[in-house]
PDB file of N, CA and C in Angstrom:
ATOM      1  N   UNK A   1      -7.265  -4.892 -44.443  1.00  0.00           N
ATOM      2  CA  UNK A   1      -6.510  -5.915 -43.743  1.00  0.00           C
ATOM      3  C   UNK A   1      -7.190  -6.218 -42.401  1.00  0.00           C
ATOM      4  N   UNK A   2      -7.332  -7.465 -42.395  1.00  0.00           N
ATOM      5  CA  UNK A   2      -7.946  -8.243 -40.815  1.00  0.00           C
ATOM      6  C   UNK A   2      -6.942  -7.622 -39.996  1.00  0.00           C
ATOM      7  N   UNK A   3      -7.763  -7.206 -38.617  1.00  0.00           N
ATOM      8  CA  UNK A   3      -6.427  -7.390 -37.032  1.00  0.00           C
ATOM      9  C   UNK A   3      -7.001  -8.783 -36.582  1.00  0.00           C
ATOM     10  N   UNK A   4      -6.219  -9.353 -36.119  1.00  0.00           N
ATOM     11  CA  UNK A   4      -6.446 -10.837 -34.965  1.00  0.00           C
ATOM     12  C   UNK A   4      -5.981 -10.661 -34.004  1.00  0.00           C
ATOM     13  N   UNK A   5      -6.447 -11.115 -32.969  1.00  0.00           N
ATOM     14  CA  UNK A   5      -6.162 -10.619 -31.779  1.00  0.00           C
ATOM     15  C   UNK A   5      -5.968 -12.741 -31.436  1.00  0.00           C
ATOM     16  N   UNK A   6      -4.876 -12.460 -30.125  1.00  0.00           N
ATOM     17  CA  UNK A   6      -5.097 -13.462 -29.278  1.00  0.00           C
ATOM     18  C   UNK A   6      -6.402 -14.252 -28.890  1.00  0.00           C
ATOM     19  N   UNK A   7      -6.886 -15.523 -28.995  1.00  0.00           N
ATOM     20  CA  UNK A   7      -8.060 -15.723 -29.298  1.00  0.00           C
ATOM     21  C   UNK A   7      -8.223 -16.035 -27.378  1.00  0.00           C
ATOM     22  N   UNK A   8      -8.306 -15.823 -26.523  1.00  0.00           N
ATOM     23  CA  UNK A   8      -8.386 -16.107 -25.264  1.00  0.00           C
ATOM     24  C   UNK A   8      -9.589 -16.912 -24.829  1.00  0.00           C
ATOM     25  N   UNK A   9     -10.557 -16.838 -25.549  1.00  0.00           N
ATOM     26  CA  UNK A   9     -11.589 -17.551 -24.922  1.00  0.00           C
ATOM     27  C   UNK A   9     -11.706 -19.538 -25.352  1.00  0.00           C
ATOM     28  N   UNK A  10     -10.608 -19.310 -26.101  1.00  0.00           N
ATOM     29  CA  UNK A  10      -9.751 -21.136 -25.923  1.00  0.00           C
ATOM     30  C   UNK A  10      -9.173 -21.561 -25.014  1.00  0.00           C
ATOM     31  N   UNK A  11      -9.034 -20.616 -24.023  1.00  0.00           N
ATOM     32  CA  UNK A  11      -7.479 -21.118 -23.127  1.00  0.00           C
ATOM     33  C   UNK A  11      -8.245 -21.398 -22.197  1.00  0.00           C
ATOM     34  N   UNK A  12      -8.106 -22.802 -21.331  1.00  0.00           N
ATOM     35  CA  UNK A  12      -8.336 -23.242 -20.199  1.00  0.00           C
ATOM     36  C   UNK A  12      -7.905 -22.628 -19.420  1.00  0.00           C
ATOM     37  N   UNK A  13      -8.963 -23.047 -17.765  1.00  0.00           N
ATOM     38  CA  UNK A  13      -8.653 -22.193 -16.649  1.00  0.00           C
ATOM     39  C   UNK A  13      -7.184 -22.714 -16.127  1.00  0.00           C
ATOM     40  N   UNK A  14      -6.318 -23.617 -16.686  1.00  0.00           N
ATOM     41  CA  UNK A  14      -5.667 -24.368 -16.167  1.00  0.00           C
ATOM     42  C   UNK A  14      -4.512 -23.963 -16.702  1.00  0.00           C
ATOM     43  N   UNK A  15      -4.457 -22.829 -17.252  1.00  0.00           N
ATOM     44  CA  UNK A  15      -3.429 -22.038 -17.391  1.00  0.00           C
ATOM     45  C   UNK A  15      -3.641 -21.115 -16.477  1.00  0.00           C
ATOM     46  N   UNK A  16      -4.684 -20.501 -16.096  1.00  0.00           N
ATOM     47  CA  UNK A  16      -4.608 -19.693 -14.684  1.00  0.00           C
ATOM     48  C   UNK A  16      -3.637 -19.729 -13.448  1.00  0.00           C
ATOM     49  N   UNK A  17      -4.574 -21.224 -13.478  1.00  0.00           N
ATOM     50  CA  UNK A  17      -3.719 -21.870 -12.275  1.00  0.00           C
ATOM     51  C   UNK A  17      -1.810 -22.022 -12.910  1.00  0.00           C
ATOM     52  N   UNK A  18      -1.591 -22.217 -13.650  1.00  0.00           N
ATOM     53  CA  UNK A  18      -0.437 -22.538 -14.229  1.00  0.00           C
ATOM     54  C   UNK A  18       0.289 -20.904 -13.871  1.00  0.00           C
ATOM     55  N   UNK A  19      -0.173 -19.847 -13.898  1.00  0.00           N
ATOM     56  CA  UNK A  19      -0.062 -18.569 -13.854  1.00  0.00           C
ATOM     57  C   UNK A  19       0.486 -18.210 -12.497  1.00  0.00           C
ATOM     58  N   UNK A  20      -0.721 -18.670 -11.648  1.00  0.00           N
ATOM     59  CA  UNK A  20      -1.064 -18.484 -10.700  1.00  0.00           C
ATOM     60  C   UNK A  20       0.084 -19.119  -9.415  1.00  0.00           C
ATOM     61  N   UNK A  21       0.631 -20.403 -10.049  1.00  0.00           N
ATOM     62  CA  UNK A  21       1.631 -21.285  -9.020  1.00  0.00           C
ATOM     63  C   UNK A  21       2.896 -20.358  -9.440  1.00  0.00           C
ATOM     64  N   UNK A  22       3.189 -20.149 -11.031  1.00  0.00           N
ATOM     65  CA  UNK A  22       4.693 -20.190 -11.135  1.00  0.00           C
ATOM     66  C   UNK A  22       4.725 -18.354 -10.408  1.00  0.00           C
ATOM     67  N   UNK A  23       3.956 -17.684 -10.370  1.00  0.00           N
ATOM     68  CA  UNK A  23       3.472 -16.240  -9.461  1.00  0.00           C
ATOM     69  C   UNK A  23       4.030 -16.728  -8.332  1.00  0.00           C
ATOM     70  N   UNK A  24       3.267 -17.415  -7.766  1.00  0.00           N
ATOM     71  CA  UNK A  24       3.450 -17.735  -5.923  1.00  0.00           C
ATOM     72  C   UNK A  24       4.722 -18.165  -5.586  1.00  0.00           C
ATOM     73  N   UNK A  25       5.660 -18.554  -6.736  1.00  0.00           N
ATOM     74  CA  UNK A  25       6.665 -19.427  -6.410  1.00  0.00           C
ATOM     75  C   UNK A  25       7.764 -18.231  -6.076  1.00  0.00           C
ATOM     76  N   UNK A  26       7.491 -17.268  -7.415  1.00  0.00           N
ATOM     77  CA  UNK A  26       9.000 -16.224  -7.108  1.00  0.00           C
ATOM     78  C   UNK A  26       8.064 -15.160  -6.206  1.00  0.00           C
ATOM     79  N   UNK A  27       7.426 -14.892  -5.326  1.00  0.00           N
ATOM     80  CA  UNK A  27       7.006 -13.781  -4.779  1.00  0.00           C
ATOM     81  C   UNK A  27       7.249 -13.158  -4.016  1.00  0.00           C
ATOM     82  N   UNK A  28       8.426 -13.495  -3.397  1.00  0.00           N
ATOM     83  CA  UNK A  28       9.922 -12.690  -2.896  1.00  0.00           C
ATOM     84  C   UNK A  28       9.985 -11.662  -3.663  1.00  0.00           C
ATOM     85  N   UNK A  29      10.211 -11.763  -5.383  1.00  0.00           N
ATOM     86  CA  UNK A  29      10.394 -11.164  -5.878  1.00  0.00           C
ATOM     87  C   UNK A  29       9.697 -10.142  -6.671  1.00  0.00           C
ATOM     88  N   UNK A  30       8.575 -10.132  -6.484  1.00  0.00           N
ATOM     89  CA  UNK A  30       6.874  -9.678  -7.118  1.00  0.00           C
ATOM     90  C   UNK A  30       6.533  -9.009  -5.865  1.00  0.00           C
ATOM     91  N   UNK A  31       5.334  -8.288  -6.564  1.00  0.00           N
ATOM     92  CA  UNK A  31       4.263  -7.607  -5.970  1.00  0.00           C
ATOM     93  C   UNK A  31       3.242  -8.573  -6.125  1.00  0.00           C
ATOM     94  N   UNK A  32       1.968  -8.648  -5.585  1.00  0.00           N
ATOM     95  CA  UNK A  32       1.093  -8.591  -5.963  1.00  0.00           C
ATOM     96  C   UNK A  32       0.802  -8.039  -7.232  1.00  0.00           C
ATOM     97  N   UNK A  33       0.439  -6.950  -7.616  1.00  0.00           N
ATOM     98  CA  UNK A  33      -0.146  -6.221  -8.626  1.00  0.00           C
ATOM     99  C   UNK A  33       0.870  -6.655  -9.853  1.00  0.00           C
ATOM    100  N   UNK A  34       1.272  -7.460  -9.973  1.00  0.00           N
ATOM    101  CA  UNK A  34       2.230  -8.339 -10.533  1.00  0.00           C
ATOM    102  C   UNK A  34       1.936  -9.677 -10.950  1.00  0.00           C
ATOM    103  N   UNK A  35       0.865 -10.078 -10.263  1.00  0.00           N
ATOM    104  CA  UNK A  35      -0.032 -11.495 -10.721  1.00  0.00           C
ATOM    105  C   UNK A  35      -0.572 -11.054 -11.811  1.00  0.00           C
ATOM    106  N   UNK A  36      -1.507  -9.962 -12.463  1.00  0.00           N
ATOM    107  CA  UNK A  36      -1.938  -9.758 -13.521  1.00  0.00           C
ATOM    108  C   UNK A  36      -1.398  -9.654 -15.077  1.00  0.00           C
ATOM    109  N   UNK A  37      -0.354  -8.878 -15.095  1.00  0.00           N
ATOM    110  CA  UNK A  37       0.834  -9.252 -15.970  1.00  0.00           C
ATOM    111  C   UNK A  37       1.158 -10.744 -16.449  1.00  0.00           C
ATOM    112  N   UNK A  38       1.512 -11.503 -15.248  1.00  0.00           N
ATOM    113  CA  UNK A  38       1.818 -13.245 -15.635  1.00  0.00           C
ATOM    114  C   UNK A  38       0.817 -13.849 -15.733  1.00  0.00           C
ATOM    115  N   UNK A  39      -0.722 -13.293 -15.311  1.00  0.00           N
ATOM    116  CA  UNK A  39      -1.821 -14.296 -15.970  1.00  0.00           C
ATOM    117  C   UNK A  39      -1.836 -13.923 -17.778  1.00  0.00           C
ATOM    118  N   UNK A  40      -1.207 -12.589 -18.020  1.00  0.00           N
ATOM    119  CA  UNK A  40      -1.783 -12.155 -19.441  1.00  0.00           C
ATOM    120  C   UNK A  40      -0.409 -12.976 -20.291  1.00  0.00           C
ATOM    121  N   UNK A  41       0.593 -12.355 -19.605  1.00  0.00           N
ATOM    122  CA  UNK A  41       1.668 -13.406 -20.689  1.00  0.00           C
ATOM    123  C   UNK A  41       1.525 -14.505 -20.566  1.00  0.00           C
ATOM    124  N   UNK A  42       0.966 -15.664 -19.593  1.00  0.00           N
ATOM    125  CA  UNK A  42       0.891 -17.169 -19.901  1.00  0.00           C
ATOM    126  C   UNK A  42      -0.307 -17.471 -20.740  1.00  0.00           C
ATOM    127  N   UNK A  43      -1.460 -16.336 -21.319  1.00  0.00           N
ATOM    128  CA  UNK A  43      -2.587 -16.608 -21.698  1.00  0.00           C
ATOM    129  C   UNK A  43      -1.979 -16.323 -23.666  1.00  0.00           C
ATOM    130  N   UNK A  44      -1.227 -15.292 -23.378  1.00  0.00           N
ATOM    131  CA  UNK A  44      -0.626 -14.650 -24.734  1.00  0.00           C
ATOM    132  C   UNK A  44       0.438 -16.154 -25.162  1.00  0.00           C
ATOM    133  N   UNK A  45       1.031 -16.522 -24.066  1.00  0.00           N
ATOM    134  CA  UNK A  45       1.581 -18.030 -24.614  1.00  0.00           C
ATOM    135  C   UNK A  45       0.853 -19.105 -25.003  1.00  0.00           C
ATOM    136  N   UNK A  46       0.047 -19.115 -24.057  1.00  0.00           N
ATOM    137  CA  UNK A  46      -0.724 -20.404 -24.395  1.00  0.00           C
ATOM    138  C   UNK A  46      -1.390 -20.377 -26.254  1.00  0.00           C
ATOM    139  N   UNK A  47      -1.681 -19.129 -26.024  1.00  0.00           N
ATOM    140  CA  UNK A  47      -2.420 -18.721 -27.684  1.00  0.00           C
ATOM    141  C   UNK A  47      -1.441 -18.923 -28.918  1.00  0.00           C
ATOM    142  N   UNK A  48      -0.329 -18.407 -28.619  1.00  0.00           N
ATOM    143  CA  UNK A  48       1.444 -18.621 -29.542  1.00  0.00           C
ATOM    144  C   UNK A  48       1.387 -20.234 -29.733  1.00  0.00           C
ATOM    145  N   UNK A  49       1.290 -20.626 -28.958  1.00  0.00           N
ATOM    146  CA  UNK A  49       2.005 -22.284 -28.800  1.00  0.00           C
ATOM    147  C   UNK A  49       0.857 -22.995 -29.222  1.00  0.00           C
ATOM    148  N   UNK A  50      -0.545 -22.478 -28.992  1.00  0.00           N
ATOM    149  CA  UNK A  50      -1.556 -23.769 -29.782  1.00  0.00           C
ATOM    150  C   UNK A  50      -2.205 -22.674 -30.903  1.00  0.00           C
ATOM    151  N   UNK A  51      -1.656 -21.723 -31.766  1.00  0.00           N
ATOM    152  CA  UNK A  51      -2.033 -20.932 -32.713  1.00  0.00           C
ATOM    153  C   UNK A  51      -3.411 -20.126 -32.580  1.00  0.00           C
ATOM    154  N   UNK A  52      -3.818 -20.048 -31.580  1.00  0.00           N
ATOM    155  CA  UNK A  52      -5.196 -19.630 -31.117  1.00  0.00           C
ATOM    156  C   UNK A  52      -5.523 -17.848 -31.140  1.00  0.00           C
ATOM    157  N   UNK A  53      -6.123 -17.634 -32.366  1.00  0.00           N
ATOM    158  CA  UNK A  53      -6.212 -16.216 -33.114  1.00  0.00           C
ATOM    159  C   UNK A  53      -8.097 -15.999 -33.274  1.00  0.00           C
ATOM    160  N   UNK A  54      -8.396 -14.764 -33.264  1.00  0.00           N
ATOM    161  CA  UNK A  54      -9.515 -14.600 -33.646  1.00  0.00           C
ATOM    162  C   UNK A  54      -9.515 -13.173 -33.666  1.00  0.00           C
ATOM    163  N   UNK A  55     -10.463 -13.001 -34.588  1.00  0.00           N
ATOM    164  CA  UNK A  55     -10.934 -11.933 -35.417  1.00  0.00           C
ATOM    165  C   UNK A  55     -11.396 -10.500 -34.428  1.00  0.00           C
ATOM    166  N   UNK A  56     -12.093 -11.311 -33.399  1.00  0.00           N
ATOM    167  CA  UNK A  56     -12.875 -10.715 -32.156  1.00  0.00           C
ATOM    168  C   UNK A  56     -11.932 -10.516 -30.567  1.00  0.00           C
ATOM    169  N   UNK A  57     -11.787  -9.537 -30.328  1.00  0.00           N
ATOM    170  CA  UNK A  57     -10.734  -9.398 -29.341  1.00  0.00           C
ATOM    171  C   UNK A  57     -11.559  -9.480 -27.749  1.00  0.00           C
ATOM    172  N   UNK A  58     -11.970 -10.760 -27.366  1.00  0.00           N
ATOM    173  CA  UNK A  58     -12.377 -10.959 -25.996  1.00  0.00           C
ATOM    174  C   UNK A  58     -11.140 -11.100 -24.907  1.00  0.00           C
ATOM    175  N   UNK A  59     -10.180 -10.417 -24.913  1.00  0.00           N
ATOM    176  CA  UNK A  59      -9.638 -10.578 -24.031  1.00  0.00           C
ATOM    177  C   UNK A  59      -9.556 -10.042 -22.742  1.00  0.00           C
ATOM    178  N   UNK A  60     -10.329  -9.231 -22.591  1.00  0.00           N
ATOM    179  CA  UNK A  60     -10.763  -8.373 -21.566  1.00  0.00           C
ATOM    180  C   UNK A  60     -12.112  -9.086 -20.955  1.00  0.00           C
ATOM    181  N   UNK A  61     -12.838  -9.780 -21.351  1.00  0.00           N
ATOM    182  CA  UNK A  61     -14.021 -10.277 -20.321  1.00  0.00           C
ATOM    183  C   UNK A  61     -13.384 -11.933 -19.812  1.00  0.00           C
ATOM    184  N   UNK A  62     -12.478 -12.206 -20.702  1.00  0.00           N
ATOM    185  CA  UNK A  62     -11.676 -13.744 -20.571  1.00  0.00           C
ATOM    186  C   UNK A  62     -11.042 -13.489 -19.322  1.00  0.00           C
ATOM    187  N   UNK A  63      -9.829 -12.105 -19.059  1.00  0.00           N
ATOM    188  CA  UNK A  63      -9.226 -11.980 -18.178  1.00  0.00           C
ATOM    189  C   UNK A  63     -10.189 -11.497 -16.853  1.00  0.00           C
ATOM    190  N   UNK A  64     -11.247 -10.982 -17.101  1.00  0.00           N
ATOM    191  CA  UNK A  64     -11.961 -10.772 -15.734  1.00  0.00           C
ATOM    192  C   UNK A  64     -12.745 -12.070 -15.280  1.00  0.00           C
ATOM    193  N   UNK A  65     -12.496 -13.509 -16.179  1.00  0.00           N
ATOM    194  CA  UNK A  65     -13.279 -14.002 -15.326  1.00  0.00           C
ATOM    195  C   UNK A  65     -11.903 -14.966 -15.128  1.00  0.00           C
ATOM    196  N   UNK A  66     -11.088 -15.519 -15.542  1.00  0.00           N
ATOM    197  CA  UNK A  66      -9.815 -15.822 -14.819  1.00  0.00           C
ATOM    198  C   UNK A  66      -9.373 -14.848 -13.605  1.00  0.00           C
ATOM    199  N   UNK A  67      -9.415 -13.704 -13.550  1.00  0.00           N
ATOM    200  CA  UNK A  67      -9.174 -13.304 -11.996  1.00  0.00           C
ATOM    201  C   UNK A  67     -10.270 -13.487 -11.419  1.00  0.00           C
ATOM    202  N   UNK A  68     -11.423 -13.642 -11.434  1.00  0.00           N
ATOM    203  CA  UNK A  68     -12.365 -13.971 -10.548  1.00  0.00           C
ATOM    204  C   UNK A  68     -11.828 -15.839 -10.205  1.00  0.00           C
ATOM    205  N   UNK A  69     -12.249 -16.524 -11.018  1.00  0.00           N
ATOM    206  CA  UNK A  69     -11.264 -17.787 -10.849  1.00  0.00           C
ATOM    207  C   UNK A  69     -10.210 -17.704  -9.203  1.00  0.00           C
ATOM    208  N   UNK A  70      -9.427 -17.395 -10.118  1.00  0.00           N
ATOM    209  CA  UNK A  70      -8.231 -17.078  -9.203  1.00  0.00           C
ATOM    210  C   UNK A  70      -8.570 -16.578  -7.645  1.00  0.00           C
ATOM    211  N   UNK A  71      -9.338 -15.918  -7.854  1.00  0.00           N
ATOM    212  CA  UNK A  71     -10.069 -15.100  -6.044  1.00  0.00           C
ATOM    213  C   UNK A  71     -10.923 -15.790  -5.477  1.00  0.00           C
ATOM    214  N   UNK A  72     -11.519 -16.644  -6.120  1.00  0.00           N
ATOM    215  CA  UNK A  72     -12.283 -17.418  -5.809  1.00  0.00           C
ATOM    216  C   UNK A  72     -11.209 -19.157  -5.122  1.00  0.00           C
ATOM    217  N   UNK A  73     -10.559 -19.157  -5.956  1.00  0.00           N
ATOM    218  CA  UNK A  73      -9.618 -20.684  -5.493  1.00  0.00           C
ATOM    219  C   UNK A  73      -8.905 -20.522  -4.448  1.00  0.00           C
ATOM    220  N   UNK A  74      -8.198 -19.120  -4.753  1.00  0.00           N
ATOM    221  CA  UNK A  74      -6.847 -18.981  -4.427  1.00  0.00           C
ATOM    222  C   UNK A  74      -6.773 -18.030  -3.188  1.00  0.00           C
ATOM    223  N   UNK A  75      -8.179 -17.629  -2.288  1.00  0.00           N
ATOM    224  CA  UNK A  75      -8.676 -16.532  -1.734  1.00  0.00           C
ATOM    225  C   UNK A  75      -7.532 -16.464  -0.082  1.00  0.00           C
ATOM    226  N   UNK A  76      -7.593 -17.397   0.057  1.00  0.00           N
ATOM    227  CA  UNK A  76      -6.502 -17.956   1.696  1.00  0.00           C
ATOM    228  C   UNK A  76      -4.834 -17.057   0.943  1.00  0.00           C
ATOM    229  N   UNK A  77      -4.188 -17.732  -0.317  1.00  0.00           N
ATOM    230  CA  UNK A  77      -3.017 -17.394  -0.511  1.00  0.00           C
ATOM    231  C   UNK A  77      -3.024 -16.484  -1.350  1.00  0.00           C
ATOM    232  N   UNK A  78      -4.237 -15.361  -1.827  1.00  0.00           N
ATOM    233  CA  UNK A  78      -4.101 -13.962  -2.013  1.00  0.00           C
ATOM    234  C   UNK A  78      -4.250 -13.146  -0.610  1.00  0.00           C
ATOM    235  N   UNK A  79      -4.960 -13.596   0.256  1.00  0.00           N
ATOM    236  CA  UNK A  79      -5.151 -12.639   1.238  1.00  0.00           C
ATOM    237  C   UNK A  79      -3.684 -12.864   2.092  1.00  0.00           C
ATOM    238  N   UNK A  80      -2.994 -13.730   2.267  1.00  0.00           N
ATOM    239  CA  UNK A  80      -1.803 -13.888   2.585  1.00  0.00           C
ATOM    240  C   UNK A  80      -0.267 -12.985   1.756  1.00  0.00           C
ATOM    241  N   UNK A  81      -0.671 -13.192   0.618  1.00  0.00           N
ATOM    242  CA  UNK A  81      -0.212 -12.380  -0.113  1.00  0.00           C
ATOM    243  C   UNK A  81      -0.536 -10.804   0.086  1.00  0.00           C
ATOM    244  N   UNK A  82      -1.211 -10.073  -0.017  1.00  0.00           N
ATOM    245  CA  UNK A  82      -1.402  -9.025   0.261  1.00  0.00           C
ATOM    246  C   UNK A  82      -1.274  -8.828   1.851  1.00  0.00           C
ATOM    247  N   UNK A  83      -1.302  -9.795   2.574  1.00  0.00           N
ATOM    248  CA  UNK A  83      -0.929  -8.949   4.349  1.00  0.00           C
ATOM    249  C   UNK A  83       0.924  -8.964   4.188  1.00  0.00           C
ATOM    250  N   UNK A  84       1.185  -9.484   3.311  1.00  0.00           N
ATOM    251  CA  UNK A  84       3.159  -9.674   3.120  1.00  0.00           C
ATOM    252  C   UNK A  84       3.453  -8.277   2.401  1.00  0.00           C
ATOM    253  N   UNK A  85       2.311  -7.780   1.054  1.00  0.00           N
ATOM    254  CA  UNK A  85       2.643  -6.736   0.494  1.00  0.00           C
ATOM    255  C   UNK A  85       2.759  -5.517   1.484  1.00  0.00           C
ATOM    256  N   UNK A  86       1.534  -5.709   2.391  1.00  0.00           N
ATOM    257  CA  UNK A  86       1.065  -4.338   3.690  1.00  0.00           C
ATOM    258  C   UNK A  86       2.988  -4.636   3.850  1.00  0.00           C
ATOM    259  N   UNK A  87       2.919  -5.357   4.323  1.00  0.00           N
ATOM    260  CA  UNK A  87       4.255  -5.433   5.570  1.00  0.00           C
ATOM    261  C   UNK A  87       5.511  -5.019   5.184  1.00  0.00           C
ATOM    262  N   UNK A  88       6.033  -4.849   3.762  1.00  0.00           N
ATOM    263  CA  UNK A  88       6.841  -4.616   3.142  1.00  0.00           C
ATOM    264  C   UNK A  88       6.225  -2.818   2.735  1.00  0.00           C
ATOM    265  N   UNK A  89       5.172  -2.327   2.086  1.00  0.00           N
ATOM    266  CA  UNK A  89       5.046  -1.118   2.089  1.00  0.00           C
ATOM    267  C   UNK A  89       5.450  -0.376   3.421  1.00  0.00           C
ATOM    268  N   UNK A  90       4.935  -1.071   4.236  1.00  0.00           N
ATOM    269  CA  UNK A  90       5.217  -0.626   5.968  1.00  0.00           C
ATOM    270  C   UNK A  90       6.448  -0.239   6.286  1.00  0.00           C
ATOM    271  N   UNK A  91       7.727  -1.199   5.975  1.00  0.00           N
ATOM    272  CA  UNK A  91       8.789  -1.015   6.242  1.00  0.00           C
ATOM    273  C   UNK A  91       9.134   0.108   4.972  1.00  0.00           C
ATOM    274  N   UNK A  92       8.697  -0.036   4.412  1.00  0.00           N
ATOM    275  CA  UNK A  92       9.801   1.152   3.127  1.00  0.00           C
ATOM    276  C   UNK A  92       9.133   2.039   3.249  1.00  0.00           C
ATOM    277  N   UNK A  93       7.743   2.189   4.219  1.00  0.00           N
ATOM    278  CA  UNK A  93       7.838   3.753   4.866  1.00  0.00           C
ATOM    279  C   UNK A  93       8.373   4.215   6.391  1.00  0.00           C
ATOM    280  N   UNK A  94       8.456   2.827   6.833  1.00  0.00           N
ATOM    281  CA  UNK A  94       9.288   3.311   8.243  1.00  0.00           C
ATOM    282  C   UNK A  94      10.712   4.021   8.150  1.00  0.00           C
ATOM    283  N   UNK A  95      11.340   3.170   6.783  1.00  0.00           N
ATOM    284  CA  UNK A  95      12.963   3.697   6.642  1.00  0.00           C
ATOM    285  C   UNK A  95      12.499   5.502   6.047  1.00  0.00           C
ATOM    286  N   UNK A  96      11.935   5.447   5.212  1.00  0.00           N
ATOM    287  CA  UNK A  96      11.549   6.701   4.989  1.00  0.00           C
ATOM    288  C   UNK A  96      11.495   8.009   5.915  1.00  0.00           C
ATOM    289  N   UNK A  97      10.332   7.359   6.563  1.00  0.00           N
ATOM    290  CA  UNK A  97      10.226   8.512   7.485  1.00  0.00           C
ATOM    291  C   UNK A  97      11.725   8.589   8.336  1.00  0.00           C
ATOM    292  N   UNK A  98      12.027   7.713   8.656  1.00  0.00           N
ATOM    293  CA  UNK A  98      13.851   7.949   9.618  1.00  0.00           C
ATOM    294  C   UNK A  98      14.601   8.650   9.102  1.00  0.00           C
ATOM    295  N   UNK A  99      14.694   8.645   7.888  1.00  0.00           N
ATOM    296  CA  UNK A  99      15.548   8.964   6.754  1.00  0.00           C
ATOM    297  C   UNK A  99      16.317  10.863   7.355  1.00  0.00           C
ATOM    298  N   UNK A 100      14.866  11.193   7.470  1.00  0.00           N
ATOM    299  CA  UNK A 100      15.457  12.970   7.988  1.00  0.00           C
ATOM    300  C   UNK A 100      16.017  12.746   9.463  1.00  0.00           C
ATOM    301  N   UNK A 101      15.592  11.946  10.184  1.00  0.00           N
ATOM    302  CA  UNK A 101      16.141  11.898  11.285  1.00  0.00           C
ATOM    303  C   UNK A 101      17.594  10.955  11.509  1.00  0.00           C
ATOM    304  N   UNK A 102      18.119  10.846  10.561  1.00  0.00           N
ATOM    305  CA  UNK A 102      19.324   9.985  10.360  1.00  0.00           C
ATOM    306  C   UNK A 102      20.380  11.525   9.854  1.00  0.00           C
ATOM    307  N   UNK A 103      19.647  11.875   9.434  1.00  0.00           N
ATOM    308  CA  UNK A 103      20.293  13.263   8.649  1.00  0.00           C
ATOM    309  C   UNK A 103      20.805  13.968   9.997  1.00  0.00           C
ATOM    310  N   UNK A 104      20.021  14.397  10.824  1.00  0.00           N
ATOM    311  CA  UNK A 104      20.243  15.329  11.597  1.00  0.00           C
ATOM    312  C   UNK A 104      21.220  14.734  12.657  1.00  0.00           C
TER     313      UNK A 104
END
């Protein structure tokens, strides 16, 4: 029996970007490290919705050059993005550390 894999190397970069906006939009609610996930499920959709299967599983050199893409376009509102992630790790270790001193 054949495996088929998601055929990824059909899918335009323009699902990236498609990835990439509806990401930026909820990112209140996201991480960063959370963009990668929604580039793979909009790529796994795009493949569902225009039947796009192959024998050969490139989905791993497809997705490294869509995040390069992406770092390359999008380099101003990832690095923005990640100084928001710092700032939020920051605080959920400031409460942390208080935490024993709230105790006492």
């Amino acid at each position: 029996m054949t495996t088929y894999y998601y055929d990824y190397e059909q899918i335009p970069m323009s699902v990236a970007d498609d990835a990439f906006q509806d990401f930026y939009e909820n990112l209140e609610n996201l991480s960063i490290l959370d963009l990668l996930n929604d580039l793979i499920a909009h790529c796994n959709q795009w493949c569902e919705d225009h039947q796009a299967f192959s024998e050969q599983d490139h989905r791993e050199p497809v997705i490294r050059k869509m995040q390069a893409y992406l770092h390359q376009k999008y380099s101003d509102e990832l690095m923005d993005m990640l100084e928001l992630e710092i700032i939020k790790n920051r605080e959920k270790i400031e409460i942390m550390l208080d935490l024993p001193q709230r105790k006492n």
